[in-house]
Every structure is written in structure tokens, then in C-alpha cells.
C-alpha atoms as a PDB file:
ATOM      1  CA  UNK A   1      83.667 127.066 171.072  1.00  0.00           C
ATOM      2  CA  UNK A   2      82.264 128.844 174.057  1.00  0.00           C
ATOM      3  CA  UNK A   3      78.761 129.760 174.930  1.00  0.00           C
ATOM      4  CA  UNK A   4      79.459 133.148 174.197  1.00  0.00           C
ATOM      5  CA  UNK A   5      81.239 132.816 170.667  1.00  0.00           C
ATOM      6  CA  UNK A   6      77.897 130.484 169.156  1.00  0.00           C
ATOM      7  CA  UNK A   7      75.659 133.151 170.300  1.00  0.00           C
ATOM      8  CA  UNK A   8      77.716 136.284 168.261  1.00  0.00           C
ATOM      9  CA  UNK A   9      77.735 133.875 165.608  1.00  0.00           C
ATOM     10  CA  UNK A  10      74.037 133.428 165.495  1.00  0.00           C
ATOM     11  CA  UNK A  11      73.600 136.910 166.210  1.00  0.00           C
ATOM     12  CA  UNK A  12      75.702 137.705 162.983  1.00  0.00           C
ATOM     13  CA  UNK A  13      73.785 135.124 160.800  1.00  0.00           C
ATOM     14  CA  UNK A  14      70.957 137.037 161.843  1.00  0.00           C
ATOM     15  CA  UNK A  15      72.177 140.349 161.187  1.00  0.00           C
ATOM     16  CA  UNK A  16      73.197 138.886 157.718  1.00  0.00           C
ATOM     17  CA  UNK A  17      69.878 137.893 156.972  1.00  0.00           C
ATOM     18  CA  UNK A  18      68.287 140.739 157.715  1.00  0.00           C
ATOM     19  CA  UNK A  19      70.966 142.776 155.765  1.00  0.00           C
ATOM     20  CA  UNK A  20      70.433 140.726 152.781  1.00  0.00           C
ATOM     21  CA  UNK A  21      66.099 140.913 153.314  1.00  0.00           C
ATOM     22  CA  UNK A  22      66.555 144.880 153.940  1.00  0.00           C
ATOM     23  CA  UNK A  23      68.674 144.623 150.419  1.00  0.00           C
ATOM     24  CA  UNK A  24      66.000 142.959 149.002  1.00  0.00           C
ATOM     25  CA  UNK A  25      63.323 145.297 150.019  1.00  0.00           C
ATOM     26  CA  UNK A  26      65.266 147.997 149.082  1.00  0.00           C
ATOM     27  CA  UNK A  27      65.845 146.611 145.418  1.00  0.00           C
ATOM     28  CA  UNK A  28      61.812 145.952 145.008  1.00  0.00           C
ATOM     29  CA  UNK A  29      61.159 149.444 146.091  1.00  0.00           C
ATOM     30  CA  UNK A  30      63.542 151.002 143.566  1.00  0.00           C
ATOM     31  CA  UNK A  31      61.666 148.707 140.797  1.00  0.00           C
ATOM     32  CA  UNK A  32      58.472 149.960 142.154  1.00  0.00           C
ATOM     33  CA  UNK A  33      59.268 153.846 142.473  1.00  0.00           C
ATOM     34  CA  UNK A  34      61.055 153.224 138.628  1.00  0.00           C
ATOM     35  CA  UNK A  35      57.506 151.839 137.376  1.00  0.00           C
ATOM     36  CA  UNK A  36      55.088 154.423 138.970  1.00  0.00           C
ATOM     37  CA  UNK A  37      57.622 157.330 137.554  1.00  0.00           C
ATOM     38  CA  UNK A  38      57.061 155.569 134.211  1.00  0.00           C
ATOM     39  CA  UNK A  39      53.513 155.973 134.623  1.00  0.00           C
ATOM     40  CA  UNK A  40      53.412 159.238 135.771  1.00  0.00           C
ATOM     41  CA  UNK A  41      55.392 160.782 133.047  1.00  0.00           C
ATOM     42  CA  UNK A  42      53.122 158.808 130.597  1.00  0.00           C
ATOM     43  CA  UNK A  43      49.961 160.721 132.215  1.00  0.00           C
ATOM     44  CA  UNK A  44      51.637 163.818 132.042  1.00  0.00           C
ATOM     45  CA  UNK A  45      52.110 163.321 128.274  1.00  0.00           C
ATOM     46  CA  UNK A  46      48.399 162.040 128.221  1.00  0.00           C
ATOM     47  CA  UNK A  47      47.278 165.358 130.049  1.00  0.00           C
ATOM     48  CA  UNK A  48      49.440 167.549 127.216  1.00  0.00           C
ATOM     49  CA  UNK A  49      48.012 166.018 124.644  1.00  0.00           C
ATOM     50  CA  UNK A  50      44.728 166.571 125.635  1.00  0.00           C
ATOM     51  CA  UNK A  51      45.514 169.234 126.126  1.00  0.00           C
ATOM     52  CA  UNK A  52      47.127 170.295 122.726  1.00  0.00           C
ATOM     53  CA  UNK A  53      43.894 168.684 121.255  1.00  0.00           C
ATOM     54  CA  UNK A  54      41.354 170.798 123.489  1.00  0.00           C
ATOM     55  CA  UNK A  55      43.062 174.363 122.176  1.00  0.00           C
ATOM     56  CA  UNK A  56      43.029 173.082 118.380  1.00  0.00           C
ATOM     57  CA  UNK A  57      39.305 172.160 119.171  1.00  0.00           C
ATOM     58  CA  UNK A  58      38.588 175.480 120.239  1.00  0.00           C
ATOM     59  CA  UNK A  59      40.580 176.699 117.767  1.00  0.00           C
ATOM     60  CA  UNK A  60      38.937 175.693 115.071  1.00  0.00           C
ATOM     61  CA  UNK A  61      35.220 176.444 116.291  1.00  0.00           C
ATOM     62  CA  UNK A  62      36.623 180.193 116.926  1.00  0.00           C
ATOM     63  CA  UNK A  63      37.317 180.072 113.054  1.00  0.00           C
ATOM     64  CA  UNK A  64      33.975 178.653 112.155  1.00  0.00           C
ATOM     65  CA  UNK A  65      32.166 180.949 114.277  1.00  0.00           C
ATOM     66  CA  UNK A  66      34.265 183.867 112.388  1.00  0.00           C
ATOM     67  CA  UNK A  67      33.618 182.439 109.144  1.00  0.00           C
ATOM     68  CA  UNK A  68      29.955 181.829 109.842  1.00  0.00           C
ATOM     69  CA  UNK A  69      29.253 185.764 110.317  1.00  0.00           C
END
């Protein structure tokens, strides 16, 4: 094997490995971006619930106010 055909060898191990590490990364970022979606849609719900319990709250001291006069 010449000089020449060991080094495009190497230098297509190396490419391989950094295929299969950019893979990687790319798999542990789509786990990571699936996760903080998950979280986010579970504060939104958070938010409309507190929501949904804020405008019964008021609700119902509008109708004790109105019964109280």
C-alpha cells in the first residue's frame, strides 16, 4: 500500500468518526429539544389552569359582593 492510499484511509476513519460523533450529537439534541417541549407544554397547561382558577376566583367574589348588597 502506498503512502498515499494509508493516508485516505486514515483520513476516512476520521471522517467516519466524526460522522458517527456528529450522529451522536445530533441524536442527544433531539432527546433534549423532545424533553424541554415536554416541559414547556406542561407550563403552558400550568399557566391555563391558573388561569381558569384566577377567573372562577374572581368570579365568585363578584357574586358575593352582589349578594352582600
Amino acid at each position: 500500500m502506498s503512502c498515499s492510499d494509508q493516508r485516505l484511509r486514515e483520513l476516512a476513519k476520521e471522517i467516519d468518526d466524526q460522522k458517527n460523533q456528529l450522529a451522536n450529537n445530533i441524536n442527544q439534541l433531539d432527546t433534549q429539544l423532545a424533553q424541554t417541549k415536554n416541559s414547556y407544554m406542561k407550563v403552558l397547561g400550568a399557566e391555563e389552569l391558573i388561569k381558569i382558577q384566577l377567573d372562577e376566583h374572581a368570579a365568585k367574589e363578584k357574586v358575593e359582593e352582589d349578594s352582600g348588597d
